[in-house]
PDB file of N, CA and C in Angstrom:
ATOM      1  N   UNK A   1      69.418 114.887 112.597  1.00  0.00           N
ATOM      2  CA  UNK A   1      70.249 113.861 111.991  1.00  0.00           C
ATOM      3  C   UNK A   1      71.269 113.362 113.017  1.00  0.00           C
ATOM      4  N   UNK A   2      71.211 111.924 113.080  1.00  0.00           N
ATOM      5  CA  UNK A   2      72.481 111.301 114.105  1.00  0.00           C
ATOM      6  C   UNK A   2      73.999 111.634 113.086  1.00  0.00           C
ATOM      7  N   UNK A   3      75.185 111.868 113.860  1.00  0.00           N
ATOM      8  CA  UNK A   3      76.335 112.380 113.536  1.00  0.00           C
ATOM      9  C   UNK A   3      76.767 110.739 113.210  1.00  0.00           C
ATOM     10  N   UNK A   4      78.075 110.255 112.710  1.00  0.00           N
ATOM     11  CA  UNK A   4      78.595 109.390 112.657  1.00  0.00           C
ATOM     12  C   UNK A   4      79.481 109.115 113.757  1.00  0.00           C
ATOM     13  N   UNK A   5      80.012 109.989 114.704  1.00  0.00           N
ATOM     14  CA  UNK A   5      80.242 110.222 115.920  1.00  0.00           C
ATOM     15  C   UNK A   5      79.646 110.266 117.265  1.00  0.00           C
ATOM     16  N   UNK A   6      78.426 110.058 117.180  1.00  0.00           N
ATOM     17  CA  UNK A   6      77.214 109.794 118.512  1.00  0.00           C
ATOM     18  C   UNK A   6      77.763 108.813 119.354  1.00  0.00           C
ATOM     19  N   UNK A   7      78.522 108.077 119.053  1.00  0.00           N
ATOM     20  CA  UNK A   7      78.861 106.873 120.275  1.00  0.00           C
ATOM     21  C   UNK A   7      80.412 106.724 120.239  1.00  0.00           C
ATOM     22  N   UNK A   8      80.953 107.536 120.409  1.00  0.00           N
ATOM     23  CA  UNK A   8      82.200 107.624 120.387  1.00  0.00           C
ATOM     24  C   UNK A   8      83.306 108.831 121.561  1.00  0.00           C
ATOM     25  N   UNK A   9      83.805 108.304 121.862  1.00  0.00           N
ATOM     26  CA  UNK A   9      84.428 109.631 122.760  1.00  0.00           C
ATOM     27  C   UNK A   9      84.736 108.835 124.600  1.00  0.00           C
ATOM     28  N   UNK A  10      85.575 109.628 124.886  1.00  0.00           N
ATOM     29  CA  UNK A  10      86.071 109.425 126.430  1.00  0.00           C
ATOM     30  C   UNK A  10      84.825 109.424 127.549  1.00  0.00           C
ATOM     31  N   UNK A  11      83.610 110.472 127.321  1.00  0.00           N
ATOM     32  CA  UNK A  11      82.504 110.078 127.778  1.00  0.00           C
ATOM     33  C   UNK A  11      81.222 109.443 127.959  1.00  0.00           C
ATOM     34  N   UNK A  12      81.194 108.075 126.626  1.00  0.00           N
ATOM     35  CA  UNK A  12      80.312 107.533 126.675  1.00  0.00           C
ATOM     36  C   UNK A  12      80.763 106.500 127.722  1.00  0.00           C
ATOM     37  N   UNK A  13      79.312 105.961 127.872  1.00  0.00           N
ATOM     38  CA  UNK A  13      79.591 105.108 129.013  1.00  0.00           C
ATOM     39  C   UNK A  13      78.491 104.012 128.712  1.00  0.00           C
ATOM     40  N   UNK A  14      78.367 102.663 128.788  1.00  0.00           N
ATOM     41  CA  UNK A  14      77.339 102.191 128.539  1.00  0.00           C
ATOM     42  C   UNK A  14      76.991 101.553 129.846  1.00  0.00           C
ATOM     43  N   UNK A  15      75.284 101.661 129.794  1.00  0.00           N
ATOM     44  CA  UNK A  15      74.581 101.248 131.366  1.00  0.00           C
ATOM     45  C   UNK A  15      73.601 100.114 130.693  1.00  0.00           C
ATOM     46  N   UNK A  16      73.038  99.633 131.932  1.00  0.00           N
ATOM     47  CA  UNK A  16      71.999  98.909 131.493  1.00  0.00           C
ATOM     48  C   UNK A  16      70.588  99.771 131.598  1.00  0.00           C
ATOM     49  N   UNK A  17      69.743  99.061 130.564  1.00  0.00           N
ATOM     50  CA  UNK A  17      68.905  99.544 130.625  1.00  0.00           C
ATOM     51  C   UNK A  17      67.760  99.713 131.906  1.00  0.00           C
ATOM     52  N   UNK A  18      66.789 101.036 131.806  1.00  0.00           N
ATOM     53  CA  UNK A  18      66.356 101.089 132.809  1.00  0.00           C
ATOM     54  C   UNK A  18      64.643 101.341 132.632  1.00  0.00           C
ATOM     55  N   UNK A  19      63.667 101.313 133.586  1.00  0.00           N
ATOM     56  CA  UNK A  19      62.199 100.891 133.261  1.00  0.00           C
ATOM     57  C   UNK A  19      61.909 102.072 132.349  1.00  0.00           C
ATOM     58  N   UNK A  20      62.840 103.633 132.444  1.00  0.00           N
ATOM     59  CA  UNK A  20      62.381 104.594 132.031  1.00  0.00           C
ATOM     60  C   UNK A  20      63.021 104.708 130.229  1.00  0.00           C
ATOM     61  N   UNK A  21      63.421 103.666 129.779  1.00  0.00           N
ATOM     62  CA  UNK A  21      64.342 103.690 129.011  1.00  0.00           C
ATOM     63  C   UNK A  21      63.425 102.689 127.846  1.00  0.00           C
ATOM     64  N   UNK A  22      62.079 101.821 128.137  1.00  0.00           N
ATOM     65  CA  UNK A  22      61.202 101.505 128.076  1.00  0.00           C
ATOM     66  C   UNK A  22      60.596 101.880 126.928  1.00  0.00           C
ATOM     67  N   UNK A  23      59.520 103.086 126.990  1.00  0.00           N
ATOM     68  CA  UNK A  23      58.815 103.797 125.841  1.00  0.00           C
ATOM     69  C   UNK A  23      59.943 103.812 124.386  1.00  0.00           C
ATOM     70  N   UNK A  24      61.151 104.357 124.417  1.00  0.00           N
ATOM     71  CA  UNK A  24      61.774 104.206 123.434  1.00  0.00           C
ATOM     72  C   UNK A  24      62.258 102.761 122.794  1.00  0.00           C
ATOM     73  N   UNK A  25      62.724 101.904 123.359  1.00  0.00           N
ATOM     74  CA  UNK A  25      62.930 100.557 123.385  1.00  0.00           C
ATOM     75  C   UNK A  25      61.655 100.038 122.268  1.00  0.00           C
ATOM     76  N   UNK A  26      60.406 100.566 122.801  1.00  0.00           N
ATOM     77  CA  UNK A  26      59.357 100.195 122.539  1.00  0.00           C
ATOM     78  C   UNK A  26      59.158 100.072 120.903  1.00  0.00           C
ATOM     79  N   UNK A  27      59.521 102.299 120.728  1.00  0.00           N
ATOM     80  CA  UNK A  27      59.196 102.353 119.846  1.00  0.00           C
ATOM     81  C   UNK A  27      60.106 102.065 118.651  1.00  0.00           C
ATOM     82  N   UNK A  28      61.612 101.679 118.627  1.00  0.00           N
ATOM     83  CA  UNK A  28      62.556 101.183 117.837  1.00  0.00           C
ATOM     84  C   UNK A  28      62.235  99.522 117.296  1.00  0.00           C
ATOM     85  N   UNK A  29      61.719  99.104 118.366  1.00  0.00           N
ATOM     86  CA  UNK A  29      61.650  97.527 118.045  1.00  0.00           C
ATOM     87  C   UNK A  29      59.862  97.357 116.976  1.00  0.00           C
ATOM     88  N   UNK A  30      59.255  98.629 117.012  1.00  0.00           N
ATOM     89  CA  UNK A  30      58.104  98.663 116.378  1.00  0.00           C
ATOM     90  C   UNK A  30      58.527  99.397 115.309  1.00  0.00           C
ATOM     91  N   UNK A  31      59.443  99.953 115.110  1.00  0.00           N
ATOM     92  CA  UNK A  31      59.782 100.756 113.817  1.00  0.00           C
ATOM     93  C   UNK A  31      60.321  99.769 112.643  1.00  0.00           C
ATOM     94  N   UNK A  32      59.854  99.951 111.400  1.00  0.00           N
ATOM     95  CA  UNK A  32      60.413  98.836 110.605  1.00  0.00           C
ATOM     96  C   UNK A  32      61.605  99.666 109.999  1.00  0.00           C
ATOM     97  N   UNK A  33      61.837 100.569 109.608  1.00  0.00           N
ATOM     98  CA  UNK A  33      62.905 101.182 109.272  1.00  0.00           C
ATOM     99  C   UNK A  33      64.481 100.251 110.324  1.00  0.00           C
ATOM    100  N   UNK A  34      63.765 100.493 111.876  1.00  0.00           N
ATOM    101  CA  UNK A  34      65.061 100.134 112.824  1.00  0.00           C
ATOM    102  C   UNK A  34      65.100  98.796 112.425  1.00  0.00           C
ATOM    103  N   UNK A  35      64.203  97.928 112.227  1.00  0.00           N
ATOM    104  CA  UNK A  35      64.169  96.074 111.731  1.00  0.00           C
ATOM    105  C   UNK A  35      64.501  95.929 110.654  1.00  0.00           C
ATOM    106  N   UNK A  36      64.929  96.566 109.790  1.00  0.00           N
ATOM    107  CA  UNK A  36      65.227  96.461 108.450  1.00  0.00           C
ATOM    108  C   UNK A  36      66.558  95.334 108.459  1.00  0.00           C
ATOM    109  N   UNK A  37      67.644  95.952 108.847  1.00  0.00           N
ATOM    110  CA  UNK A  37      69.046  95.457 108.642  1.00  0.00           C
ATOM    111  C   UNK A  37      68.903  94.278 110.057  1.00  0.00           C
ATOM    112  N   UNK A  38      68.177  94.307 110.766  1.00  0.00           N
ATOM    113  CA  UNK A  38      68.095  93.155 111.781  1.00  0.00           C
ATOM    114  C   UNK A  38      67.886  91.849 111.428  1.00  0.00           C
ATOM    115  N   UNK A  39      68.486  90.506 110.805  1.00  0.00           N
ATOM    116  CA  UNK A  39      68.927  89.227 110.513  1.00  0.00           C
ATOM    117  C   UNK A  39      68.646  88.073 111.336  1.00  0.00           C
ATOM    118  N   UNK A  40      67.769  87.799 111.776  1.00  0.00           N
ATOM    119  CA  UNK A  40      67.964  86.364 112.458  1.00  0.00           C
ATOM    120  C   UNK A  40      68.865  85.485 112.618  1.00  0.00           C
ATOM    121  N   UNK A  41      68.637  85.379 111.059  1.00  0.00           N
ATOM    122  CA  UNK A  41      69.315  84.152 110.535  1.00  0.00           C
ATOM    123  C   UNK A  41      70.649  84.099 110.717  1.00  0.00           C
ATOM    124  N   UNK A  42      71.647  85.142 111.029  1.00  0.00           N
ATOM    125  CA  UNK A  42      73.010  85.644 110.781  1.00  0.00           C
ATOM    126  C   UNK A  42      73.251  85.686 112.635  1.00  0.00           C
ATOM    127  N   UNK A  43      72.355  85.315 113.281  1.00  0.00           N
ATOM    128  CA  UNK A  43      72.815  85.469 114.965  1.00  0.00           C
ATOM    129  C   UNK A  43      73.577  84.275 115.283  1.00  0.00           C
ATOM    130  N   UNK A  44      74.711  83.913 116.318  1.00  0.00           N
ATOM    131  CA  UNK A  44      75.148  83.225 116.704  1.00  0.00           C
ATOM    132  C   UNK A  44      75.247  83.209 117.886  1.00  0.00           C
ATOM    133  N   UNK A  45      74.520  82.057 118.566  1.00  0.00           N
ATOM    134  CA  UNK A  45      75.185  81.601 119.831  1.00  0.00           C
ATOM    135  C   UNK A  45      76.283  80.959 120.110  1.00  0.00           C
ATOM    136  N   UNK A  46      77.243  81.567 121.473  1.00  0.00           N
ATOM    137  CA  UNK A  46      78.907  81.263 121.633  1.00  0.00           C
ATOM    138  C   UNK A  46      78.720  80.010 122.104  1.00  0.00           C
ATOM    139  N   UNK A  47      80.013  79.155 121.331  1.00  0.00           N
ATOM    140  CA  UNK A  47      80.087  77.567 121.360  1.00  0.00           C
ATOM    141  C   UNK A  47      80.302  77.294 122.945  1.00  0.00           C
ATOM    142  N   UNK A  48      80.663  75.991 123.069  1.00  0.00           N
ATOM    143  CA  UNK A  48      80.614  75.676 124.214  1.00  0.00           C
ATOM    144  C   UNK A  48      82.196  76.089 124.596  1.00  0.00           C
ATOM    145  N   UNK A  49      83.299  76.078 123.970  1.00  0.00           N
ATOM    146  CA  UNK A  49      84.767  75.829 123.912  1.00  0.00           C
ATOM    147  C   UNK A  49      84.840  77.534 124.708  1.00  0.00           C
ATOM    148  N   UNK A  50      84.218  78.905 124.095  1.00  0.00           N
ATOM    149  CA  UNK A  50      84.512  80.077 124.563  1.00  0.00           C
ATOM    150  C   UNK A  50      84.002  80.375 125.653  1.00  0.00           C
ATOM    151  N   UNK A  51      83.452  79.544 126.361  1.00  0.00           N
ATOM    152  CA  UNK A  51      81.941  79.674 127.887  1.00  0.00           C
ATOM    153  C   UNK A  51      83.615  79.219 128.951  1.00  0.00           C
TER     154      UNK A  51
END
């Protein structure tokens, strides 16, 4: 079970992703459970005024 605390703390750090980082990527974006709460419709691209 993920904690409600998994991404939180003085040592996370966020990177970009990497080729080995891949297989999982894979299998989240094929999971419908992970697509469930994922919205299209609700995405926004930043106006021109905040660029």
């Amino acid at each position: 079970m993920i904690t409600p605390n998994l991404l939180r703390g003085e040592q996370v750090r966020l990177t970009a992703p990497t080729a080995a980082d891949l297989p999982a990527i894979t299998r989240w974006w094929s999971d419908p459970d992970f697509l469930r709460p994922v919205s299209y419709t609700h995405l926004t691209l930043p106006t021109s005024d905040l660029v």
